[in-house]
C-alpha atoms as a PDB file:
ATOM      1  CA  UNK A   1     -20.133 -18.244 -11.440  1.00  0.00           C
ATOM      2  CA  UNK A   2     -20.220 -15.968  -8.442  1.00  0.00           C
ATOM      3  CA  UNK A   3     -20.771 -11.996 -10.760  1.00  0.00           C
ATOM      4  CA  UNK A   4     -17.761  -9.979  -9.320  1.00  0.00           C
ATOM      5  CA  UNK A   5     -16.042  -7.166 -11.301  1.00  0.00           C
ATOM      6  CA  UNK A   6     -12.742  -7.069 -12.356  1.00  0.00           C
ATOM      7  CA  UNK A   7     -11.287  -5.569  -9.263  1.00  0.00           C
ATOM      8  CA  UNK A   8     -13.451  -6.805  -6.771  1.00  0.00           C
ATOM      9  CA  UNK A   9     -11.800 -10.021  -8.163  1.00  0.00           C
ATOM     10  CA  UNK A  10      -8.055  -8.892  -7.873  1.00  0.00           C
ATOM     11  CA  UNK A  11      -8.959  -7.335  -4.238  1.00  0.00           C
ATOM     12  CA  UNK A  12     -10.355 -11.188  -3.107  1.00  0.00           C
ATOM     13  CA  UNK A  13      -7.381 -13.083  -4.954  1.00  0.00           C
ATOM     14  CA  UNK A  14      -4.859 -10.886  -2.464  1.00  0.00           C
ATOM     15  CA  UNK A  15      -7.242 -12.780   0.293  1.00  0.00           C
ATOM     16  CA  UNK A  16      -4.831 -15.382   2.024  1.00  0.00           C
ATOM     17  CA  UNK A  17      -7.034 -15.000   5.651  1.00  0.00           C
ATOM     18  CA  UNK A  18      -9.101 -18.283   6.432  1.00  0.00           C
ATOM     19  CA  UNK A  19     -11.718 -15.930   8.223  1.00  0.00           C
ATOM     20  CA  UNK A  20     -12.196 -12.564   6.813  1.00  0.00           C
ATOM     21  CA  UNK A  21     -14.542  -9.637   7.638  1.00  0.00           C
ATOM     22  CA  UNK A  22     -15.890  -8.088   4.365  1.00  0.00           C
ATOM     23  CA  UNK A  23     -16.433  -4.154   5.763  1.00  0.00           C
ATOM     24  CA  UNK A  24     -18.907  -2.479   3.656  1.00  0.00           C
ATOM     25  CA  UNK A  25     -20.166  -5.901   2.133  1.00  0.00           C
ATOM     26  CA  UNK A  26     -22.665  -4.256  -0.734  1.00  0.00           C
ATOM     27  CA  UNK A  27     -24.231  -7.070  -2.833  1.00  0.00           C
ATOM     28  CA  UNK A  28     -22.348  -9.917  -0.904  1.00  0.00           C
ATOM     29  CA  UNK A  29     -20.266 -11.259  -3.800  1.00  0.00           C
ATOM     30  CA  UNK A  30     -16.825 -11.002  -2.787  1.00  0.00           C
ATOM     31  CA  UNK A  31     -17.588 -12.796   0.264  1.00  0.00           C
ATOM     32  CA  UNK A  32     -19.340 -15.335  -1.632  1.00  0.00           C
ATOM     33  CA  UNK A  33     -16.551 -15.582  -3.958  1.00  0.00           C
ATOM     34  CA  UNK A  34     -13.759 -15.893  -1.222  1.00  0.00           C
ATOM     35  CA  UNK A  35     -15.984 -19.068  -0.238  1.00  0.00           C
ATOM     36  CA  UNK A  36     -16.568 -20.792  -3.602  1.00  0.00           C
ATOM     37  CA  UNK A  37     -13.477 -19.647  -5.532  1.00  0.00           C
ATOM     38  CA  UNK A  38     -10.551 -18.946  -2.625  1.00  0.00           C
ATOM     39  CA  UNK A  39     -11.278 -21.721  -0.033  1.00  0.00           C
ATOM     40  CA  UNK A  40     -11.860 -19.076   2.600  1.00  0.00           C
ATOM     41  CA  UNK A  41     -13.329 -21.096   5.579  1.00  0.00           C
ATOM     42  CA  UNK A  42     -16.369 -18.107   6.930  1.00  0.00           C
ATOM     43  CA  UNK A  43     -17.018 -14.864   6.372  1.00  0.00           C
ATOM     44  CA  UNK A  44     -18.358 -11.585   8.002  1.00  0.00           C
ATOM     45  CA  UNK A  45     -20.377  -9.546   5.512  1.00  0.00           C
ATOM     46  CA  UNK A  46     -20.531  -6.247   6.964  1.00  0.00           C
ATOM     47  CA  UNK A  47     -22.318  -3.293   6.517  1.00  0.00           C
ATOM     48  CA  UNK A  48     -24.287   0.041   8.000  1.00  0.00           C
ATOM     49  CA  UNK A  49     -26.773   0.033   5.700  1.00  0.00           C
ATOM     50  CA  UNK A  50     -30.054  -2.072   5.579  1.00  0.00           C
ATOM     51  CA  UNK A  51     -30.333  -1.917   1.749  1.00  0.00           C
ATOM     52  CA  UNK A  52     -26.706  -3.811   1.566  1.00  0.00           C
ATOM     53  CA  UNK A  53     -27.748  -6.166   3.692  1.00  0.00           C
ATOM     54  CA  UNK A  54     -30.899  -7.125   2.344  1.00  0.00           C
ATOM     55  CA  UNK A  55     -29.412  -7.751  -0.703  1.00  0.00           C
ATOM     56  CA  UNK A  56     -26.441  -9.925   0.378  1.00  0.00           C
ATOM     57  CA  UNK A  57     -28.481 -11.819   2.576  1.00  0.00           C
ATOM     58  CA  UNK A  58     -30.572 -12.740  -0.447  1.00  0.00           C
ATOM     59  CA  UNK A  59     -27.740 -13.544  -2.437  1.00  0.00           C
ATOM     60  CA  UNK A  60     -26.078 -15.377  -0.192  1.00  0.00           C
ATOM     61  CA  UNK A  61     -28.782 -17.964   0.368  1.00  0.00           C
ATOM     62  CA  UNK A  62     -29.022 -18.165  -3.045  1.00  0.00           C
ATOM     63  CA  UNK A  63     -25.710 -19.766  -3.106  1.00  0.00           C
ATOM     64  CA  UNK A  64     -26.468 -21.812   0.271  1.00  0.00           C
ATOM     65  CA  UNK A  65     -23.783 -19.942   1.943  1.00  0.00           C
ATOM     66  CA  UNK A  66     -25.511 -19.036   5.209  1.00  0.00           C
ATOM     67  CA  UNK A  67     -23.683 -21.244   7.270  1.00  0.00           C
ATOM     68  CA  UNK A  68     -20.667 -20.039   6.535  1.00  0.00           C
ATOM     69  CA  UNK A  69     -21.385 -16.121   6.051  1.00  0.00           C
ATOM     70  CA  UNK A  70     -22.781 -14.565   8.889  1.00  0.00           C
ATOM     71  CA  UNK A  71     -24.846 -10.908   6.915  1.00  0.00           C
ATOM     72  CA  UNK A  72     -24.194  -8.475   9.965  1.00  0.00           C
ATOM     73  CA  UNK A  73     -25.325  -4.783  10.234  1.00  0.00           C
ATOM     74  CA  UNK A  74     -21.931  -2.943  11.575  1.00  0.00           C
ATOM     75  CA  UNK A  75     -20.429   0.531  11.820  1.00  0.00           C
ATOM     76  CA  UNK A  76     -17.002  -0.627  10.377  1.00  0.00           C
ATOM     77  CA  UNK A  77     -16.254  -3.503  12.397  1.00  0.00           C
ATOM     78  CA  UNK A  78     -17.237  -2.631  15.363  1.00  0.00           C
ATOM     79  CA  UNK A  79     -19.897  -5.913  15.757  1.00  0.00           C
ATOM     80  CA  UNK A  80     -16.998  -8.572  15.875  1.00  0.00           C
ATOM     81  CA  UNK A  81     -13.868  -8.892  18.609  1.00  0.00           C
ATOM     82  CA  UNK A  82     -10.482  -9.195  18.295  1.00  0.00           C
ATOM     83  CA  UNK A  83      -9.806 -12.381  16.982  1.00  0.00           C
ATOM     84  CA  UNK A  84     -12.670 -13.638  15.527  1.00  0.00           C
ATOM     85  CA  UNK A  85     -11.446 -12.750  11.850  1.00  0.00           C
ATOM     86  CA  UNK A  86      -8.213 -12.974  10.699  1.00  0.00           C
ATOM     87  CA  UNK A  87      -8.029 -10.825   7.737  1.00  0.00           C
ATOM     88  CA  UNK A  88     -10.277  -8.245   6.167  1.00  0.00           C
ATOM     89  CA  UNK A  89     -11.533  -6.301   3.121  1.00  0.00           C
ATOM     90  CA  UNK A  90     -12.369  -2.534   3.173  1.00  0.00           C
ATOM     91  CA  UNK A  91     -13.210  -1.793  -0.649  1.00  0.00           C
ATOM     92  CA  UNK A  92     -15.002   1.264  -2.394  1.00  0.00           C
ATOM     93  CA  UNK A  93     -14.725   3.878   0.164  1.00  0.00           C
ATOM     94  CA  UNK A  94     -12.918   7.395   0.625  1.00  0.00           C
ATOM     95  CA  UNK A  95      -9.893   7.368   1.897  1.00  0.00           C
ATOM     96  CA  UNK A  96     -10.763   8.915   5.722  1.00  0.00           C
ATOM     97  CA  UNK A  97     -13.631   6.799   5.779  1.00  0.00           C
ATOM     98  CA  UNK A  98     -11.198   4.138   5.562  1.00  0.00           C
ATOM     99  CA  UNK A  99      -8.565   5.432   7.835  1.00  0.00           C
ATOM    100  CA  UNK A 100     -11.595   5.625  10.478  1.00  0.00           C
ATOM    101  CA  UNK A 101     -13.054   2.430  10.319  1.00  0.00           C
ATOM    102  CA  UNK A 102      -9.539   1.520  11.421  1.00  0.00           C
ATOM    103  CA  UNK A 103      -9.499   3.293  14.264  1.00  0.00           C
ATOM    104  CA  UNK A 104     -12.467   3.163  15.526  1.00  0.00           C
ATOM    105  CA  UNK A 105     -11.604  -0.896  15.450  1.00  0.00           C
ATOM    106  CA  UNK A 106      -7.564  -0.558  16.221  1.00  0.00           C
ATOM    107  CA  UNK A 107      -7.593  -3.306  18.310  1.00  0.00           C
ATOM    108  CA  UNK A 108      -9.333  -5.833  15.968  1.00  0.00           C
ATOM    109  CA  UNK A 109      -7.039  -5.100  12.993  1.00  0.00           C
ATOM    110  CA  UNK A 110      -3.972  -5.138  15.461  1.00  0.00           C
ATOM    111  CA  UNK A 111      -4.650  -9.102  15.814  1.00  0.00           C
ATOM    112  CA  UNK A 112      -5.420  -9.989  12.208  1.00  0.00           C
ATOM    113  CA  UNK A 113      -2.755 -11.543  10.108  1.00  0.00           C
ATOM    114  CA  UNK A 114      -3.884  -8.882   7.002  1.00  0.00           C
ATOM    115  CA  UNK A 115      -5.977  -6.111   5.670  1.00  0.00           C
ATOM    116  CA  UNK A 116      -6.761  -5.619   2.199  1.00  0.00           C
ATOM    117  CA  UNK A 117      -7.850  -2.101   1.400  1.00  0.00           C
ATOM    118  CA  UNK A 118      -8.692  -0.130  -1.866  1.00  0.00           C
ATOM    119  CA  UNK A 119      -8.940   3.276  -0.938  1.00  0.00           C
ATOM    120  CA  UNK A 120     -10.934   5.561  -3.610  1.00  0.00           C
ATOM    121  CA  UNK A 121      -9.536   8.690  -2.660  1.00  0.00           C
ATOM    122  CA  UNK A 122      -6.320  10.167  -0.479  1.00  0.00           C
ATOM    123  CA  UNK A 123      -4.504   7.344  -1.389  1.00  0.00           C
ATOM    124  CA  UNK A 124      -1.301   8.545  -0.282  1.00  0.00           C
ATOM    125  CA  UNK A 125      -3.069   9.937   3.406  1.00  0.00           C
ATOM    126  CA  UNK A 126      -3.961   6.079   3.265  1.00  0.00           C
ATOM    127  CA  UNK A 127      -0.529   4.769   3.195  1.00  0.00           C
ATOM    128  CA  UNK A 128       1.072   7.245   5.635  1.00  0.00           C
ATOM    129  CA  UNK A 129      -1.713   6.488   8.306  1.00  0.00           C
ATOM    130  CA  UNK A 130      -0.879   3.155   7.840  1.00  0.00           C
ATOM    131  CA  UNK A 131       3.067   3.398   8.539  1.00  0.00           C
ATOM    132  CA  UNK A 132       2.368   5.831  11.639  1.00  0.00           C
ATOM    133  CA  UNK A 133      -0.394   3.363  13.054  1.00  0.00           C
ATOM    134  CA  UNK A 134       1.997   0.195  12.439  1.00  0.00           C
ATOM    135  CA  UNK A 135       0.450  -1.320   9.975  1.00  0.00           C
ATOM    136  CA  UNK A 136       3.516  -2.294   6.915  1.00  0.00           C
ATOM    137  CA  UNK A 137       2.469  -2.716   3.906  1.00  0.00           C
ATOM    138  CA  UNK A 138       3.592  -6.066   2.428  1.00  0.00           C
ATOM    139  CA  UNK A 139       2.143  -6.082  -0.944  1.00  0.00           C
ATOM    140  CA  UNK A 140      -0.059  -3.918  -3.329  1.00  0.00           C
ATOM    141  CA  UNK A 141      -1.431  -4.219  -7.264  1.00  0.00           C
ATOM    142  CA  UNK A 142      -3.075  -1.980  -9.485  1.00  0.00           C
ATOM    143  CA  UNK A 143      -5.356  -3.150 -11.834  1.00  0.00           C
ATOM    144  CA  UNK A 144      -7.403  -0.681 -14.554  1.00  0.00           C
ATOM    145  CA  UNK A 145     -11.498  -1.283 -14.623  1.00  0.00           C
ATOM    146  CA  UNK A 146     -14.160   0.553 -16.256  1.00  0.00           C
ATOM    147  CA  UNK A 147     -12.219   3.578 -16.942  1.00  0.00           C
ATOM    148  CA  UNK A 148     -10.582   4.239 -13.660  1.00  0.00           C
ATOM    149  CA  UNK A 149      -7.260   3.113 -11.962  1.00  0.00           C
ATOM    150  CA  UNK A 150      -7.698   1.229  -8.728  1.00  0.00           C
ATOM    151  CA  UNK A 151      -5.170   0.676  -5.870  1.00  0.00           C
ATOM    152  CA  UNK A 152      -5.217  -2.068  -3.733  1.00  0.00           C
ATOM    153  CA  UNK A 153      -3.464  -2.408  -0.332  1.00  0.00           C
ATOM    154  CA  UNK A 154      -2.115  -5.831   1.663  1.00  0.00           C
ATOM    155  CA  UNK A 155      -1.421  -4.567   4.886  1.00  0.00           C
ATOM    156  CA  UNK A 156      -1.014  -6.044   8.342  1.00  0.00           C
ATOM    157  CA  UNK A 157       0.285  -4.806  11.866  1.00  0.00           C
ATOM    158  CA  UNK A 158       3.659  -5.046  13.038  1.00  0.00           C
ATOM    159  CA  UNK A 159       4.567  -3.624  16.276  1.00  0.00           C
ATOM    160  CA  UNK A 160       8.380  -3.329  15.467  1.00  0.00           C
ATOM    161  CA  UNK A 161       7.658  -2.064  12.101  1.00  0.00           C
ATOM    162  CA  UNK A 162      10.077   0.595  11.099  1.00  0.00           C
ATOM    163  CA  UNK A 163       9.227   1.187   7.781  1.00  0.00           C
ATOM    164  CA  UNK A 164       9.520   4.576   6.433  1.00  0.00           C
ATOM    165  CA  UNK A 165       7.738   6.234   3.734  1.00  0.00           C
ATOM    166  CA  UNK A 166       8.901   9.404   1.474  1.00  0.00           C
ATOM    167  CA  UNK A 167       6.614  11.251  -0.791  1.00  0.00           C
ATOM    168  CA  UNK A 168       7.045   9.239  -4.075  1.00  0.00           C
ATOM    169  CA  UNK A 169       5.986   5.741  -2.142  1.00  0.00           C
ATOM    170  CA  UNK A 170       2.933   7.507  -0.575  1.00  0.00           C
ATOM    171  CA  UNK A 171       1.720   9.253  -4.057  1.00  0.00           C
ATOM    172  CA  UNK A 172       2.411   5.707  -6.165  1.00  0.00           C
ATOM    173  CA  UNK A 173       2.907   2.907  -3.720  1.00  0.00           C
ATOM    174  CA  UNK A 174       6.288   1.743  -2.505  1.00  0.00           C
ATOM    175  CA  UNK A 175       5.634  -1.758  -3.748  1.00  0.00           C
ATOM    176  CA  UNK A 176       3.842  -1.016  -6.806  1.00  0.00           C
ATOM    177  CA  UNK A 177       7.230   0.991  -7.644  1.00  0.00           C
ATOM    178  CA  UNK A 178       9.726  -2.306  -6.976  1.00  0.00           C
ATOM    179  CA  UNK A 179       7.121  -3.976  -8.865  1.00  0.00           C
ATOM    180  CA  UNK A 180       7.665  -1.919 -11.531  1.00  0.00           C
ATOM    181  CA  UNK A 181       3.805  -2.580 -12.168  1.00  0.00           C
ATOM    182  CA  UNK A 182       2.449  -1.765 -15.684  1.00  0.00           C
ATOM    183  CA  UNK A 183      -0.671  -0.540 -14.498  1.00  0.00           C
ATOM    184  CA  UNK A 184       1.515   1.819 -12.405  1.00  0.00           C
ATOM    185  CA  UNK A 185       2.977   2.759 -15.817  1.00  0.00           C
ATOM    186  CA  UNK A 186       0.062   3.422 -17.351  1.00  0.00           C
ATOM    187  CA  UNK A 187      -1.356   5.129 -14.225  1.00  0.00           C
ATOM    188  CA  UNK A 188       1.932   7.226 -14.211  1.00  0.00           C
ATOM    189  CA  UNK A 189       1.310   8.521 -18.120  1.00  0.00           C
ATOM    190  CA  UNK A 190      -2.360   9.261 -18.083  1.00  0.00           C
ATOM    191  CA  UNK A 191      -1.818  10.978 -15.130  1.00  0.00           C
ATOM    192  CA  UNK A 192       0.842  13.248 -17.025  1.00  0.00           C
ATOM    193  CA  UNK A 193      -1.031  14.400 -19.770  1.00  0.00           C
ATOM    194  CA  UNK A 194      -3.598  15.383 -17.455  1.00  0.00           C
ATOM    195  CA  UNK A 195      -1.061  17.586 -15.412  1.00  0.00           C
ATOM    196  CA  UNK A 196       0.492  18.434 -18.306  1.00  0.00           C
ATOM    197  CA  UNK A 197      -3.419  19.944 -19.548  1.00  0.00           C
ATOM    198  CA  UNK A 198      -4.031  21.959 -16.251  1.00  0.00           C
ATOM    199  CA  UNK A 199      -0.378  23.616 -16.859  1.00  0.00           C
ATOM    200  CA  UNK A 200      -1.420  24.614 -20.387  1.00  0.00           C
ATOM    201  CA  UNK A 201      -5.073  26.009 -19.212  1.00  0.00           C
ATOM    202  CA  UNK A 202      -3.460  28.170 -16.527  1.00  0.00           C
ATOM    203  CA  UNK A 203      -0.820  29.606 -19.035  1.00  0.00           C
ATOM    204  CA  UNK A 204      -3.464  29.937 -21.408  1.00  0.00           C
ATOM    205  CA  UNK A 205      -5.921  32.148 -18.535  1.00  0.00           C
ATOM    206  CA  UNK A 206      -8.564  29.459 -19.139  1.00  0.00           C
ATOM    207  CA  UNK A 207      -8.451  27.897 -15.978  1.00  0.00           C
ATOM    208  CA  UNK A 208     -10.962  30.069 -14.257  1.00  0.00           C
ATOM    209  CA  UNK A 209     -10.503  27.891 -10.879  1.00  0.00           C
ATOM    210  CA  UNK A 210      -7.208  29.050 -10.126  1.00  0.00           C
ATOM    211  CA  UNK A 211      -6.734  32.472  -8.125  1.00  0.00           C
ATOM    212  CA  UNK A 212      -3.098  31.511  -7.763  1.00  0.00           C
ATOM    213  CA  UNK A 213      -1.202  30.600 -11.259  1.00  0.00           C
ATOM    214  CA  UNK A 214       1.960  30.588 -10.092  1.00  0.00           C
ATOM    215  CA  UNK A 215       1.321  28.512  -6.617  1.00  0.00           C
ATOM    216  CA  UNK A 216      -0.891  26.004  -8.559  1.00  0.00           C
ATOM    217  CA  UNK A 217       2.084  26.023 -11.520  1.00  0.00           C
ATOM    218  CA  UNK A 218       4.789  25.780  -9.230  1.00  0.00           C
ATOM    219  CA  UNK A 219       2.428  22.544  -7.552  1.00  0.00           C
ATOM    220  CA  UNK A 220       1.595  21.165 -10.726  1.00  0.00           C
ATOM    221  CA  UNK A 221       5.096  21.470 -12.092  1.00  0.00           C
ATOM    222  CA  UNK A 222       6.525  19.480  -8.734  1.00  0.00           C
ATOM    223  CA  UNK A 223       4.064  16.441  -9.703  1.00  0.00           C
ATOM    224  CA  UNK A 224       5.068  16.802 -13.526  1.00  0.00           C
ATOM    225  CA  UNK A 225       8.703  16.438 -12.322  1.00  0.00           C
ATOM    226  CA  UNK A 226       8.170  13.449  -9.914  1.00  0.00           C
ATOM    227  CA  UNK A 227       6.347  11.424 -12.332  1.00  0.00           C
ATOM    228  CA  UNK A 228       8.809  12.170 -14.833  1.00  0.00           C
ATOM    229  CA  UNK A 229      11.796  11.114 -12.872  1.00  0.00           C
ATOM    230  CA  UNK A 230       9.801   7.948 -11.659  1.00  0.00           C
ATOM    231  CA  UNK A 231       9.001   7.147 -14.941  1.00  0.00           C
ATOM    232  CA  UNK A 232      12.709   7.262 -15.928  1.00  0.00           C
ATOM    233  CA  UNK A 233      13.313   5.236 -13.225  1.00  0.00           C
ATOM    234  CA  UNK A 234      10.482   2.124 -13.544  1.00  0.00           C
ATOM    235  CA  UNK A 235      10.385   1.993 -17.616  1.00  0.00           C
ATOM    236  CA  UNK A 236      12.336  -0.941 -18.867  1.00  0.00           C
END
């Protein structure tokens, strides 16, 4: 059994590419799994960092993979060419880091059929740079793993993509919305009681962060009131 966490596994079952680049390949195990449990043909396991790299060489010889993943030291994906993967993974960074990788590499993820990202931060930058770089996104989940809330991103480019994205999609994902997607739910009400905390420290004075109550109440009000409404809106 190939040791992959919970949403390392959800990120690699939204893997429908035949040749993927893994960008930022750690251990090596979601490439290994998209071989031995997803009938992915080869894989690029990617990474800038030699300490990665040892270790997913090692691991994948251990499961007699090395024909079939090539263990590449890369800034993003800037060691393969357009068209020699046709989808990707970018997992487990920040959000910019993310949104430069891309760049840096536009014309590589312009030919792939799909991207799957899961952005740890700036989520909602994420899916606006997407839309204004033509990229649509065609499918997302949300799954809940060792105490944190992870969003994960199909994506691919579309050159007469019109797609247009308000604030609500950006902050909570415009397909995770028509999903109505429990983890969403769940997302959406943990998230509340938090906001609804910070409101109660800065009425209180105990908030010692905050210089500006009433901008940061007024803020954290807005957010209170979005989530509320969507809420209203996605509960059965």
């Amino acid at each position: 059994m190939v040791p992959v966490s919970k949403r390392m596994k959800k990120i690699a079952d939204m893997v429908s590419a035949k040749r993927v680049a893994d960008i930022g390949c750690d251990h090596g195990f979601v490439g290994i799994y998209l071989i031995k449990e997803k009938g992915v043909e080869h894989v690029f396991a990617m990474d800038i960092n030699d300490g990665p790299l040892k270790r997913a060489y090692e691991h994948v010889n251990e499961f007699g993979l090395s024909n079939r993943i090539d263990v590449i030291k890369s800034d993003g994906a800037k060691a393969i060419k357009p068209g020699d993967a046709d989808g990707a993974v970018i997992a487990g960074m920040g959000g910019r880091l993310t949104e430069r990788i891309i760049l840096d590499s536009i014309d590589v993820f312009q030919k792939m059929d799909e991207m799957i990202l899961s952005p740890q931060s700036e989520i909602d930058h994420v899916r606006r740079f997407l839309i204004q770089n033509g990229f649509d996104i065609i499918d997302e989940d949300m799954v809940f793993d060792e105490s944190k809330f992870y969003v994960i991103i199909k994506c691919s480019y579309d050159a007469n993509m019109k797609r247009q994205i308000d604030d609500i999609s950006a902050l909570y994902g415009p397909v995770l919305i028509e999903k109505k997607h429990p983890v969403l739910i769940d997302y959406l009400k943990d998230r509340l009681i938090k906001l609804e905390d910070i409101v109660e420290r800065i009425g209180s004075g105990t908030d010692h962060k905050s210089d500006k109550k009433s901008t940061r109440t007024e803020e954290v009000n807005g957010e209170i009131d979005l989530i509320r409404g969507l809420l209203n809106k996605i509960q059965d």
